[in-house]
Protein backbone atom coordinates (compact mmCIF):
# COMPACT_ATOMS: atom_id res chain seq x y z
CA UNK A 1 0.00 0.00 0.00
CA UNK A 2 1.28 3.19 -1.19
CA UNK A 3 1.96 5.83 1.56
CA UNK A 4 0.39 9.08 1.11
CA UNK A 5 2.96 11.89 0.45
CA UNK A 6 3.28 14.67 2.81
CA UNK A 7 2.94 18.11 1.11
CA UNK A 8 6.07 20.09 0.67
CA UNK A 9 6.46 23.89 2.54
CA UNK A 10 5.93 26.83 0.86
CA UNK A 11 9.14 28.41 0.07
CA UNK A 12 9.67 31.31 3.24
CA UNK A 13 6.32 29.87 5.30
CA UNK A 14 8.42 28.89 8.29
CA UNK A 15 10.34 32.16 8.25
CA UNK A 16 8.90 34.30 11.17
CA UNK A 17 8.58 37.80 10.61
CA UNK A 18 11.27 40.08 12.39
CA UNK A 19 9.03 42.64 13.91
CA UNK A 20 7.07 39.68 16.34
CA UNK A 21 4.49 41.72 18.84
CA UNK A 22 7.20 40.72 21.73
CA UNK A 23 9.79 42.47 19.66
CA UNK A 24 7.98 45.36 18.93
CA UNK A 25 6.84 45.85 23.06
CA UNK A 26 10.44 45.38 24.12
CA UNK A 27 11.90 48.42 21.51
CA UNK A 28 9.24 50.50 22.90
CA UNK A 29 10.20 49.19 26.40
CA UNK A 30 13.83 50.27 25.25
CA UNK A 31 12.84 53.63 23.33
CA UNK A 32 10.72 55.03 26.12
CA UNK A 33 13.27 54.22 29.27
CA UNK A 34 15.99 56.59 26.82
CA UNK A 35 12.95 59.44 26.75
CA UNK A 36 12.76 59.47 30.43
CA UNK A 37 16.67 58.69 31.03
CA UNK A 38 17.85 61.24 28.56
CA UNK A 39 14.97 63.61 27.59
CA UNK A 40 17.55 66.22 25.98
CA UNK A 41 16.38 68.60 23.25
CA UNK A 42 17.62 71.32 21.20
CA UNK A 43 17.29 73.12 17.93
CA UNK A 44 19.62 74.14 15.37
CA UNK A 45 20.24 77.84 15.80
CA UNK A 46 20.32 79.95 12.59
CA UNK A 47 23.48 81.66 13.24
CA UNK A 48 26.93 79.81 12.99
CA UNK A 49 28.84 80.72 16.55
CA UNK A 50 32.40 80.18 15.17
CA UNK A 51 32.11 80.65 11.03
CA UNK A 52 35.39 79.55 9.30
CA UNK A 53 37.29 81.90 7.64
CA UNK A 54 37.52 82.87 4.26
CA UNK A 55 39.94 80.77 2.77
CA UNK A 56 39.08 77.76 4.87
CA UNK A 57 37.17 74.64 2.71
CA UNK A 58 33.77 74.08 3.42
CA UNK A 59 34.01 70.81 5.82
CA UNK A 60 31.63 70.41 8.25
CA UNK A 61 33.68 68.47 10.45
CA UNK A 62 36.33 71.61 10.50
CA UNK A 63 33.95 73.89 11.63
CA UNK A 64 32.91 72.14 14.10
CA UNK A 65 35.51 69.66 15.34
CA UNK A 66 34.25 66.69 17.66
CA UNK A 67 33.77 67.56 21.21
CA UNK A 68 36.79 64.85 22.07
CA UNK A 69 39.42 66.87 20.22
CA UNK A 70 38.35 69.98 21.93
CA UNK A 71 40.38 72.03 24.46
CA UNK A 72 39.15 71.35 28.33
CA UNK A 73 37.25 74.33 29.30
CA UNK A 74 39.04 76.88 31.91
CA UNK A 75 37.96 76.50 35.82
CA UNK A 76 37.02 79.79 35.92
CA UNK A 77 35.35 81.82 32.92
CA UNK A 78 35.03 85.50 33.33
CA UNK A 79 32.77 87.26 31.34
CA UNK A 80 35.51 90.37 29.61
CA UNK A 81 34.04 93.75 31.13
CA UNK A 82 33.90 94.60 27.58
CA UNK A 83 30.64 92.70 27.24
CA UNK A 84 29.26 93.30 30.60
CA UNK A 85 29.53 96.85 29.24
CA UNK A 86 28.06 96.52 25.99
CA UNK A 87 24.95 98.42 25.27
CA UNK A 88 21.77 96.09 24.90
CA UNK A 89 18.30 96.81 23.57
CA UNK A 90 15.50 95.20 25.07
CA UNK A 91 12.31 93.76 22.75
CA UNK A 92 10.40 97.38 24.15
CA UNK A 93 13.41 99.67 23.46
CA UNK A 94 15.05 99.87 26.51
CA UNK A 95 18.96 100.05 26.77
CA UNK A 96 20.64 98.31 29.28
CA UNK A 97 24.12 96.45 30.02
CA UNK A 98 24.81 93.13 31.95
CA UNK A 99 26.56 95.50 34.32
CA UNK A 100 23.25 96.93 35.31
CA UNK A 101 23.35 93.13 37.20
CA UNK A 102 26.45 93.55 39.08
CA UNK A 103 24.89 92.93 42.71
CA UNK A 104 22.89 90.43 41.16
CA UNK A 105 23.09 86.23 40.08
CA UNK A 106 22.14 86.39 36.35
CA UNK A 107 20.30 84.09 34.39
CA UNK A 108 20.49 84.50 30.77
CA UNK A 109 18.53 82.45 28.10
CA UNK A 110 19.17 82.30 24.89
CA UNK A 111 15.94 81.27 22.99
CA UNK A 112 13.10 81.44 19.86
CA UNK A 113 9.31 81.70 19.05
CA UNK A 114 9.64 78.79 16.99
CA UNK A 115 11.96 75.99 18.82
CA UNK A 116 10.13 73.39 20.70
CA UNK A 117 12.35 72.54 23.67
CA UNK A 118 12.88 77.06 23.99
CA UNK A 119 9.20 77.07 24.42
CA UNK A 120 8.67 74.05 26.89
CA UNK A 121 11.61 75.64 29.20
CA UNK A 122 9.53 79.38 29.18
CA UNK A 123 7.07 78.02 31.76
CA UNK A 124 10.55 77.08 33.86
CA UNK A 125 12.60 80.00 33.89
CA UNK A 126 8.99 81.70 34.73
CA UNK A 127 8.59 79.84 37.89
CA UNK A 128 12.47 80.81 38.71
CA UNK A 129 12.39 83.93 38.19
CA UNK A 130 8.88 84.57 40.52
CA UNK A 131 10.94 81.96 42.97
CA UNK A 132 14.37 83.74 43.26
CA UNK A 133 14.02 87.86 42.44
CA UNK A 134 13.70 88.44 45.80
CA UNK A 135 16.57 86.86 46.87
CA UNK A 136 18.26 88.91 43.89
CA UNK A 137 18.21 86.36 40.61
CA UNK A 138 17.80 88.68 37.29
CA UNK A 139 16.32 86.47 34.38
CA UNK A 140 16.76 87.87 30.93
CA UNK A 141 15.79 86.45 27.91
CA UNK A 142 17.65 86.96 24.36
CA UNK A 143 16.02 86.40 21.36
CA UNK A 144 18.44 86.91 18.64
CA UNK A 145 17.82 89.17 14.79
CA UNK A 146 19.15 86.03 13.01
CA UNK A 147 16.89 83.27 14.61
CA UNK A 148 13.72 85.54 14.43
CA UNK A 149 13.67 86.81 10.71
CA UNK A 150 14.12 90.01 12.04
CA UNK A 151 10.72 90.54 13.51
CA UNK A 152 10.39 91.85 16.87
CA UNK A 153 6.53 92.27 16.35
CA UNK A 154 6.16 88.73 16.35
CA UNK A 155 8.46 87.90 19.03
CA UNK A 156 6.59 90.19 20.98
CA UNK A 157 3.55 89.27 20.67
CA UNK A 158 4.75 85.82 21.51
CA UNK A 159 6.63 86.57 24.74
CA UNK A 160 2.55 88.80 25.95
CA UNK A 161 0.24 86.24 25.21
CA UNK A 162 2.77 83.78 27.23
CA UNK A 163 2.70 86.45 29.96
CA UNK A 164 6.43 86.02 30.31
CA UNK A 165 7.80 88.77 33.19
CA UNK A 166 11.56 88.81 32.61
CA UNK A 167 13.05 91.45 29.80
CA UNK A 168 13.82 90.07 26.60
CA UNK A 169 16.86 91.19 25.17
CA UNK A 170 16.59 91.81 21.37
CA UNK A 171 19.81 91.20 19.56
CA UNK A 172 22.07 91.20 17.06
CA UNK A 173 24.89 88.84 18.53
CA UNK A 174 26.51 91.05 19.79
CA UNK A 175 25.66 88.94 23.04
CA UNK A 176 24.84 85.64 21.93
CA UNK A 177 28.02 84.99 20.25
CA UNK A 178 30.64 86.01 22.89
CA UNK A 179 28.78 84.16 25.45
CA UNK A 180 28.63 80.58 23.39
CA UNK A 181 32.31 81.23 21.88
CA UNK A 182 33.12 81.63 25.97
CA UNK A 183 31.98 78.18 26.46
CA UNK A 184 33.29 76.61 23.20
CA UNK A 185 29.23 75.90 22.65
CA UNK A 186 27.22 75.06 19.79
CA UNK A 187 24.83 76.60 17.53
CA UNK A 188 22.06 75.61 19.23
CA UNK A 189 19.04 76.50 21.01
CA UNK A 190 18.02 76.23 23.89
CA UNK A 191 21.29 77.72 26.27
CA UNK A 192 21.46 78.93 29.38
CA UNK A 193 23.87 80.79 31.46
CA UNK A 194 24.09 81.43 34.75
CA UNK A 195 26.52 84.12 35.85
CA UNK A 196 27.29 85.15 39.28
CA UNK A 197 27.70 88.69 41.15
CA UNK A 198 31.44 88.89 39.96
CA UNK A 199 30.60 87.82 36.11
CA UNK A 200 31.88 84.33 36.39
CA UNK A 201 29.79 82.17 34.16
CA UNK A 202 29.07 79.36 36.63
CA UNK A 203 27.17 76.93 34.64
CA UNK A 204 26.23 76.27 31.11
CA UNK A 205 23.14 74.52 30.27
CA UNK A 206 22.77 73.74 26.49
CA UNK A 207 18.88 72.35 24.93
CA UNK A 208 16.62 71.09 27.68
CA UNK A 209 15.47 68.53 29.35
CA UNK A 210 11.96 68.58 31.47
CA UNK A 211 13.68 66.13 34.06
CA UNK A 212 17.13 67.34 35.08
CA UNK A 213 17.48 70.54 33.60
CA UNK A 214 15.30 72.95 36.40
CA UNK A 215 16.43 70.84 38.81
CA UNK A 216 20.34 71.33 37.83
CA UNK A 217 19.65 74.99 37.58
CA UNK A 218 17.98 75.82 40.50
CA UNK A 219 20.88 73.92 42.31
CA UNK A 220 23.49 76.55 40.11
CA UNK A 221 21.35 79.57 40.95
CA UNK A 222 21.35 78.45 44.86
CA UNK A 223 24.91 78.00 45.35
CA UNK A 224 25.20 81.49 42.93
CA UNK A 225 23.41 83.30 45.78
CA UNK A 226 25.19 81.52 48.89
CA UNK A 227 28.10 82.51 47.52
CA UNK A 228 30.40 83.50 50.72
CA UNK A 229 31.29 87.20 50.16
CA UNK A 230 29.25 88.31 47.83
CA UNK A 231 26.76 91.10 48.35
């Protein structure tokens, strides 16, 4: 008696597909622990801090050389009294200098209308500056020509209607690039600085993150205003 053949496989039925539903739960497992571990954003600012010069080739990786062959930053960075004395407008026309500040801890925020991570951190450096004025914390924002098309109107609008109480500094880098160039930083948005009594920029905060970076600044702005000596 003849024995009934078994039917062959289909050619790729017993492959199993790569994304299997216990695949796909751990990456989100995976994905969603590096959100809440890491959580840093930033944008790409318009303006290049440190553009190459003239004769230099257009390479990327020149003008902005890995942060492993970069110099160690100094102990101690001084802001020049050159640009503590520079004259500064303010979004409603105001003038004023850093060295307005010098009896206070400064907080200085470099920022735009249209960056995500710049307009999740507003609601922050609100609550700090309402926290720590009294105790003698200036907050200024600086919204810069370049990353704003050149329209005050609109960043001013912006900046009411998110009832923001700090001055917003309205310029043309003549700020924004000494500070970043002090810190070897990036062209990017969010940064933060905050400078104590004596102009000594005492920490650096570049994009944001909703988990460690109010936490990490309040802690700066704290040991700012302890400071032993300082009025």
């Amino acid at each position: 008696m003849a024995s009934a053949k078994k039917p062959m496989p289909k050619s790729g039925a017993s492959k199993k597909p790569f994304w299997t539903t216990g695949r796909a739960a751990l990456t989100l497992i995976v994905v969603g622990l590096l959100v809440a571990l890491g959580g840093l954003a930033s944008c790409n600012s318009s303006e290049v801090t440190n553009p190459p010069a003239a004769n230099a080739p257009a390479n990327k990786s020149a003008a902005n050389p890995p942060s492993r062959t970069a110099p160690p930053l100094p102990a101690v960075i001084n802001l020049p009294q050159e640009v503590r004395d520079q004259s500064l407008k303010t979004l409603d026309g105001e003038s004023l200098k850093l060295a307005d500040y010098k009896d206070k801890v400064l907080v200085i925020n470099i920022w735009a209308t249209w960056c995500g991570p710049c307009r999740l951190e507003m609601p922050d450096l609100v609550k700090i500056d309402n926290e720590y004025k009294s105790r003698g914390l200036v907050v200024l924002g600086l919204a810069t020509t370049y990353n704003e098309r050149d329209d005050p109107v609109h960043v001013r609008e912006y900046v009411r209607a998110q009832k923001v109480p700090y001055k917003i500094i309205w310029d043309d880098g003549t700020l924004a690039r000494p500070l970043v160039q002090l810190v070897q930083g990036r062209s990017v948005i969010p940064q933060s600085f905050v400078i104590s009594r004596d102009g000594r920029i005492v920490k650096h905060f570049t994009g944001y993150s909703e988990l460690s970076t109010p936490q990490l600044m309040r802690q700066a702005i704290e040991e700012a205003l302890n400071e032993k000596g300082k009025a």
